[in-house]
N, C-alpha and C. Protein backbone atom coordinates (compact mmCIF):
# COMPACT_ATOMS: atom_id res chain seq x y z
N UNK A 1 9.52 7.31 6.39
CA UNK A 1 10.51 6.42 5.83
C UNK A 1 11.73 6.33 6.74
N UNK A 2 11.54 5.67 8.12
CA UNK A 2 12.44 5.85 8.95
C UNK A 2 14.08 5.43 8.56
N UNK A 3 13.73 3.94 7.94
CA UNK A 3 14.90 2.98 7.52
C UNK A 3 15.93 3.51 6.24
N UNK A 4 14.75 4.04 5.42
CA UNK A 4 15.40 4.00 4.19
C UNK A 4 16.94 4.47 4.13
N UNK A 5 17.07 5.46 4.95
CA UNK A 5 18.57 6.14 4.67
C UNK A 5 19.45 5.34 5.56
N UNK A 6 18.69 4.51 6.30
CA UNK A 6 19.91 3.85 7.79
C UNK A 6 21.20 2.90 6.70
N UNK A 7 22.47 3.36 7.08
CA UNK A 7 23.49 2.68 7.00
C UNK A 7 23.25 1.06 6.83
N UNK A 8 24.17 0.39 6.38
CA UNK A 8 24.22 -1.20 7.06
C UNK A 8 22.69 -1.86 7.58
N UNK A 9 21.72 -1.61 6.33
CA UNK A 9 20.50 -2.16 6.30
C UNK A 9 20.30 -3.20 7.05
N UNK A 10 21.00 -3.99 6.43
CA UNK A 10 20.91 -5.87 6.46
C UNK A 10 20.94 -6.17 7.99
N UNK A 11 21.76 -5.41 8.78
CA UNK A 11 21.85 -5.98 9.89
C UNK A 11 20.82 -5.11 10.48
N UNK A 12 20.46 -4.50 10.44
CA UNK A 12 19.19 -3.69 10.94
C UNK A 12 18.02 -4.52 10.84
N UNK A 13 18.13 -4.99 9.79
CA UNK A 13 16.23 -5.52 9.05
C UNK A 13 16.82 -6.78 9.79
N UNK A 14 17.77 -7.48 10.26
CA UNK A 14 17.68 -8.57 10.89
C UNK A 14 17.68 -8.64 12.66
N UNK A 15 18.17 -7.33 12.88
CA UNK A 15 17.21 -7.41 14.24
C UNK A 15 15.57 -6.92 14.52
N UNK A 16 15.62 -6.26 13.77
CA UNK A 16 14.02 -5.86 13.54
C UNK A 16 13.21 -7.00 13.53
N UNK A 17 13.73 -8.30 12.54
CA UNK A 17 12.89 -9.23 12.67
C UNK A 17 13.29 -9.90 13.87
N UNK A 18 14.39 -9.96 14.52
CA UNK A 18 14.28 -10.97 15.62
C UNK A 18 13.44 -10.22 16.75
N UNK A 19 13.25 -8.82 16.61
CA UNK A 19 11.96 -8.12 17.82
C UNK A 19 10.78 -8.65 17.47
N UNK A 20 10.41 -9.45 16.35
CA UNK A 20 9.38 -9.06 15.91
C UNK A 20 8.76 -10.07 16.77
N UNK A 21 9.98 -11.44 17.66
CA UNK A 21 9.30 -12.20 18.89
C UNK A 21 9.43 -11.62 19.69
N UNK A 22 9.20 -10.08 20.06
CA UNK A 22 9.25 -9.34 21.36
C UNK A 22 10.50 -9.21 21.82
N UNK A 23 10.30 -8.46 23.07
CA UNK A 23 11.35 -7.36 23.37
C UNK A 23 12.47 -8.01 23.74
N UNK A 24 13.90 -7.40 23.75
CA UNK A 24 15.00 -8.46 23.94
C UNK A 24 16.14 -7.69 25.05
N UNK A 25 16.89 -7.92 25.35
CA UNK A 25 17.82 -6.95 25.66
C UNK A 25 19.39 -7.26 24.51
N UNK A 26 20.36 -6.16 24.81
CA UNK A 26 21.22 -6.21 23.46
C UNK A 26 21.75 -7.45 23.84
N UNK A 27 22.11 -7.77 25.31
CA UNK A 27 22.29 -9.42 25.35
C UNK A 27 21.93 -10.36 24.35
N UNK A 28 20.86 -10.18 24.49
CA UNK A 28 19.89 -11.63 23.83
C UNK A 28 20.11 -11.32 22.43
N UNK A 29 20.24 -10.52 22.12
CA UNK A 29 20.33 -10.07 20.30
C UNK A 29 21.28 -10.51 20.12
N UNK A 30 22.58 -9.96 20.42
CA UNK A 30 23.89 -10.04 20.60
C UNK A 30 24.58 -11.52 20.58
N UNK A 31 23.84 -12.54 21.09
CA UNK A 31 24.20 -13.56 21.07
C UNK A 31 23.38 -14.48 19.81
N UNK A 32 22.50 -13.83 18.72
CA UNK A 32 21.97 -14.55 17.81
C UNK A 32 22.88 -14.00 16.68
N UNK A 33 23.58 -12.91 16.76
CA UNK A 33 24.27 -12.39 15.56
C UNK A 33 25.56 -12.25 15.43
N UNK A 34 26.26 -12.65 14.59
CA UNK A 34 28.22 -12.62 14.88
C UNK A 34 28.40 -11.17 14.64
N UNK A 35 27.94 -10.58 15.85
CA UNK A 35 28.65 -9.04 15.52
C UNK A 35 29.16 -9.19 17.31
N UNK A 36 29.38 -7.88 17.88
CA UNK A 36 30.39 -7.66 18.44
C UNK A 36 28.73 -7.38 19.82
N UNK A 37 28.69 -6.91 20.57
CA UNK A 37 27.63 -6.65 21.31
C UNK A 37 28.09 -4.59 20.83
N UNK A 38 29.28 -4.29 20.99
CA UNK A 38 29.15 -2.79 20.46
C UNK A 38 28.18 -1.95 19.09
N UNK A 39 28.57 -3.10 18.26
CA UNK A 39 27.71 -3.31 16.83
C UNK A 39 26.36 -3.43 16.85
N UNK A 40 26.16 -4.10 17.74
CA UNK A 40 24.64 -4.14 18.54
C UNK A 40 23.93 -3.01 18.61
N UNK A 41 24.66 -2.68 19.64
CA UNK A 41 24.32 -1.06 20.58
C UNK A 41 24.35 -0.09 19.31
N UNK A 42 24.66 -0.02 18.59
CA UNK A 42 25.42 0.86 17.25
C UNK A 42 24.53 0.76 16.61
N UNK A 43 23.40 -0.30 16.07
CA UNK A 43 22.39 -0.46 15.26
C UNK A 43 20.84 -0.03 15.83
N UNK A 44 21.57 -0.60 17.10
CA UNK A 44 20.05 -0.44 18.11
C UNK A 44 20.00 1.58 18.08
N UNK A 45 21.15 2.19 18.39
CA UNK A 45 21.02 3.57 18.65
C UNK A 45 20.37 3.94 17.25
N UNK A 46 20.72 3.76 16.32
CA UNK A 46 20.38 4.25 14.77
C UNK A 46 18.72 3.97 15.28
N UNK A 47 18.33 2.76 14.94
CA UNK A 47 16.81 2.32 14.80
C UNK A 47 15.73 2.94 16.06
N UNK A 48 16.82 3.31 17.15
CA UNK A 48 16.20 4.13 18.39
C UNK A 48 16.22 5.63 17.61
N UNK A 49 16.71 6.12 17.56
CA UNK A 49 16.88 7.38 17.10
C UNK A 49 15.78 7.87 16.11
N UNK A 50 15.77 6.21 14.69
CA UNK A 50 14.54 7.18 13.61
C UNK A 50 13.67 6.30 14.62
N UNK A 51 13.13 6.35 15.28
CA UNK A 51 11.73 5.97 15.85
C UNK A 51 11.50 4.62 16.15
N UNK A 52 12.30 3.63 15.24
CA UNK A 52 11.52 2.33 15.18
C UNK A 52 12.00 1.43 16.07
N UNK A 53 12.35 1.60 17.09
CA UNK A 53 12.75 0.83 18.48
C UNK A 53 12.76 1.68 18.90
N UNK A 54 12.12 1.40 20.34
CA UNK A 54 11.74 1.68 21.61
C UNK A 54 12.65 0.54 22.91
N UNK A 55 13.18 1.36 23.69
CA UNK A 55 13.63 0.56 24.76
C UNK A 55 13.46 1.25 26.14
N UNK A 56 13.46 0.31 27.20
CA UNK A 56 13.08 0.66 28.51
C UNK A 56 14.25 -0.02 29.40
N UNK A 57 14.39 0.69 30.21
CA UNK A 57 15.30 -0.09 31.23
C UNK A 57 14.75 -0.28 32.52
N UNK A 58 15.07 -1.53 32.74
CA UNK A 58 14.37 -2.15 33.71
C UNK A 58 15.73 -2.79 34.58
N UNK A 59 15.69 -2.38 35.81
CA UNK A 59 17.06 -3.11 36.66
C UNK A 59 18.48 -2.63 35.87
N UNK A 60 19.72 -3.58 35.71
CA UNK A 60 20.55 -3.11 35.00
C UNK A 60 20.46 -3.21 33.53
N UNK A 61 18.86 -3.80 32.78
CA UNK A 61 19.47 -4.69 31.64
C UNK A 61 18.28 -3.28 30.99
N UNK A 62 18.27 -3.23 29.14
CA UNK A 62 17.58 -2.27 28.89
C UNK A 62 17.22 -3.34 27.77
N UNK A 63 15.49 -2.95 27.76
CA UNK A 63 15.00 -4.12 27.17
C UNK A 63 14.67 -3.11 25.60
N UNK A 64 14.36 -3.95 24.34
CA UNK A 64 14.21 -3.04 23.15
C UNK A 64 13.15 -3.61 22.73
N UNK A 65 12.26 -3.32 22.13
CA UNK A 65 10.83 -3.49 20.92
C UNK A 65 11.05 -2.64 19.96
N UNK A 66 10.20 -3.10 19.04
CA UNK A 66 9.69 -2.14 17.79
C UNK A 66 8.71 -1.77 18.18
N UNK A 67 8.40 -0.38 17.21
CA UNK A 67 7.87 0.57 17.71
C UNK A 67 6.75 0.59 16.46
N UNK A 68 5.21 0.06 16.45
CA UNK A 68 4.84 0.06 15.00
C UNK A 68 4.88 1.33 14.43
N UNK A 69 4.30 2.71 14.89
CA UNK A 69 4.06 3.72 13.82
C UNK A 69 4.84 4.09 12.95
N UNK A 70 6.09 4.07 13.13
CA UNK A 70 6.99 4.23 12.16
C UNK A 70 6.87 3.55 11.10
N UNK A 71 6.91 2.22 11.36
CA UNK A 71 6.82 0.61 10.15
C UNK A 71 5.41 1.02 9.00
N UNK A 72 4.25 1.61 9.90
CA UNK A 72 3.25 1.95 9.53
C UNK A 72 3.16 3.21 8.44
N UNK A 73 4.08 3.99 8.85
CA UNK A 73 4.18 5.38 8.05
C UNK A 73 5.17 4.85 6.40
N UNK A 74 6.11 3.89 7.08
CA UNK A 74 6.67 2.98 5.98
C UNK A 74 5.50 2.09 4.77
N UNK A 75 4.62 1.97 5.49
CA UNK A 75 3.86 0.82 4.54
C UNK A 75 2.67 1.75 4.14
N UNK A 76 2.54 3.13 4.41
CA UNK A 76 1.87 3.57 3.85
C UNK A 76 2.63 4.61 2.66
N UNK A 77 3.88 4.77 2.61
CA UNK A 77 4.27 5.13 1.96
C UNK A 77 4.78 4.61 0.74
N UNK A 78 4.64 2.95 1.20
CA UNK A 78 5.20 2.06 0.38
C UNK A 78 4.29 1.58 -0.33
N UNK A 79 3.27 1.61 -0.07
CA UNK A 79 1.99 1.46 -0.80
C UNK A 79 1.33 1.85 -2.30
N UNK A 80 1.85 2.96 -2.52
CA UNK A 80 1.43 3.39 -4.42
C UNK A 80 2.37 2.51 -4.88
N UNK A 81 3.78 2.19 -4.52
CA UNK A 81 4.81 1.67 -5.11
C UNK A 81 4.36 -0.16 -5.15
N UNK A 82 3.82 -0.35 -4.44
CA UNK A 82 3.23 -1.86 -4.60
C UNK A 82 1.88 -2.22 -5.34
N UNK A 83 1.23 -1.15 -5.60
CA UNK A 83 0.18 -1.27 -6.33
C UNK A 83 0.82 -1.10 -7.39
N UNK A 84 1.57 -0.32 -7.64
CA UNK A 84 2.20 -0.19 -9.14
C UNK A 84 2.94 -1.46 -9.44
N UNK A 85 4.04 -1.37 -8.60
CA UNK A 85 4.60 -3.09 -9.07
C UNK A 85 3.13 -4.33 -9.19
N UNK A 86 2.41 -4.49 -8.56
CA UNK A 86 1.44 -5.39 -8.84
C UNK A 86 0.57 -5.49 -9.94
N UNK A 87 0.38 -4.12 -10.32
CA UNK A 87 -0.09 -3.42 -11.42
C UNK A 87 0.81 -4.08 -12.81
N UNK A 88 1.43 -3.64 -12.75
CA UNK A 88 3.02 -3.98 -13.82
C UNK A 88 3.33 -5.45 -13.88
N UNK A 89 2.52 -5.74 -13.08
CA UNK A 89 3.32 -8.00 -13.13
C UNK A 89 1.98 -8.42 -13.88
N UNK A 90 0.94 -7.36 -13.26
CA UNK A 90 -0.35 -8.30 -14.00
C UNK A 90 -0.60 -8.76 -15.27
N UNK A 91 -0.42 -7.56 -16.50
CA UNK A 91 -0.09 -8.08 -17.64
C UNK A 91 1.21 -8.92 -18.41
N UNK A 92 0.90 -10.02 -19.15
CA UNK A 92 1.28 -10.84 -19.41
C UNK A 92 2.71 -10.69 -20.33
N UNK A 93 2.99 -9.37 -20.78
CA UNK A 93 4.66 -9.45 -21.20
C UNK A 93 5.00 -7.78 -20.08
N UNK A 94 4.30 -7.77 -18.99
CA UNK A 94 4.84 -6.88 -18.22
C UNK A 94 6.28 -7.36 -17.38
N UNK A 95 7.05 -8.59 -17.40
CA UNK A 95 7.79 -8.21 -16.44
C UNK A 95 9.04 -8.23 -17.80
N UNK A 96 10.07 -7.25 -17.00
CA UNK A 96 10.87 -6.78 -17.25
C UNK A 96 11.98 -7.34 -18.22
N UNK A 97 12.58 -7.45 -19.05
CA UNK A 97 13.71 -7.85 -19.88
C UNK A 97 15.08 -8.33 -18.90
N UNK A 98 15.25 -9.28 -19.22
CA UNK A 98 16.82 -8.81 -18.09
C UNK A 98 16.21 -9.10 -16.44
N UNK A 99 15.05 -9.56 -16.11
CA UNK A 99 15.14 -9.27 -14.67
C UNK A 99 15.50 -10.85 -14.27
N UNK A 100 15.70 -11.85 -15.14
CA UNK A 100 15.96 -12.89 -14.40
C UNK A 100 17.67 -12.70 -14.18
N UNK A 101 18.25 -11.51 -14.77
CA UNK A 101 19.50 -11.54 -14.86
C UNK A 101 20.14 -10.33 -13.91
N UNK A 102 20.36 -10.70 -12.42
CA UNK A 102 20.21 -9.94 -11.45
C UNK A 102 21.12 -8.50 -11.77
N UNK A 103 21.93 -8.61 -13.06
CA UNK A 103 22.74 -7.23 -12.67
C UNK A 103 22.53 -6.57 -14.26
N UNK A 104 21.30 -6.77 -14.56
CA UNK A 104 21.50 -6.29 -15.77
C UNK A 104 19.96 -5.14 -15.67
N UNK A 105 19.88 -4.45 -16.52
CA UNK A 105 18.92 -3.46 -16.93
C UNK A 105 18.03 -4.08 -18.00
N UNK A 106 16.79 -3.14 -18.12
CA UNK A 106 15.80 -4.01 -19.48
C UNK A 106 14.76 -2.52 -19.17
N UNK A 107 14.16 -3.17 -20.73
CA UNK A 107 13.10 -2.32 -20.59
C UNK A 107 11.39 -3.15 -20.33
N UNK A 108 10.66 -2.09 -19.98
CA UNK A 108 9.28 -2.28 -19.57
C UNK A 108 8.40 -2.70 -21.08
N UNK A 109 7.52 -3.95 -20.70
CA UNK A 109 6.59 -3.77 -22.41
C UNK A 109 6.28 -2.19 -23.21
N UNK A 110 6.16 -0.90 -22.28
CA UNK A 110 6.02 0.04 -22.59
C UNK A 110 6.92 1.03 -23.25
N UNK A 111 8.23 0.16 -23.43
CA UNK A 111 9.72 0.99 -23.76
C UNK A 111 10.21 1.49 -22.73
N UNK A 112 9.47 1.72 -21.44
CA UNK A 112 10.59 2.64 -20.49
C UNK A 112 11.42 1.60 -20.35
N UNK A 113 12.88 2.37 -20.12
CA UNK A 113 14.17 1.48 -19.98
C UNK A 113 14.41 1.57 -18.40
N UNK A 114 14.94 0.73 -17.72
CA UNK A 114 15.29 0.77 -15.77
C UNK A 114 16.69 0.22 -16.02
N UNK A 115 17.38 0.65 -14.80
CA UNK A 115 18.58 0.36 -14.90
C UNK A 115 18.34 -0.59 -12.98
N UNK A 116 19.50 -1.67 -13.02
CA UNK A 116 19.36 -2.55 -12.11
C UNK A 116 20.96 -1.45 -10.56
């Protein structure tokens, strides 16, 4: 679960997807996102660190990819949790009380209560 604990998700999961057209340097990132190019480097070190980017330097520029096994150890972990949610939508008063109401809590057809 490399991501789960990383700080400032959002901007993470949005360079992750812009690797996902291959490798970039913080240049090229840097100029698709209104952050700072430091902010860059700052997200890139986090996502280098738990595993899930990989970078190489080549000449002066240092190029970055994702790294699948990590993503992989993610989706296998994430996996009982999606069978269960899929599980839970299938029957017909399974979804939740309250879930069209993004900040509210409800309970399950089964009585368990979830909080949002």
């Amino acid at each position: 679960m490399p991501l789960a604990g990383a700080r400032n998700i959002d901007g993470r999961r949005e360079i992750l997807g812009l690797l996902l057209g291959g490798e970039r340097t913080v240049q090229a990132i840097a100029g698709r996102f209104d952050m700072t190019r430091p902010s860059i480097s700052e997200h890139l070190r986090v996502l280098r660190d738990c595993g899930s980017v990989g970078e190489e330097k080549r000449g002066r520029f240092r190029y970055y990819r994702i790294e699948p096994e990590p993503l992989h150890e993610l989706q296998s972990w994430l996996g009982p949790f999606e069978r269960f949610r899929r599980q839970r939508l299938r029957a017909p008063d399974a979804v939740p009380d309250g879930l069209l109401d993004p900040g509210a809590g409800g309970t399950f057809s089964d009585g368990t209560e979830y909080d949002r």
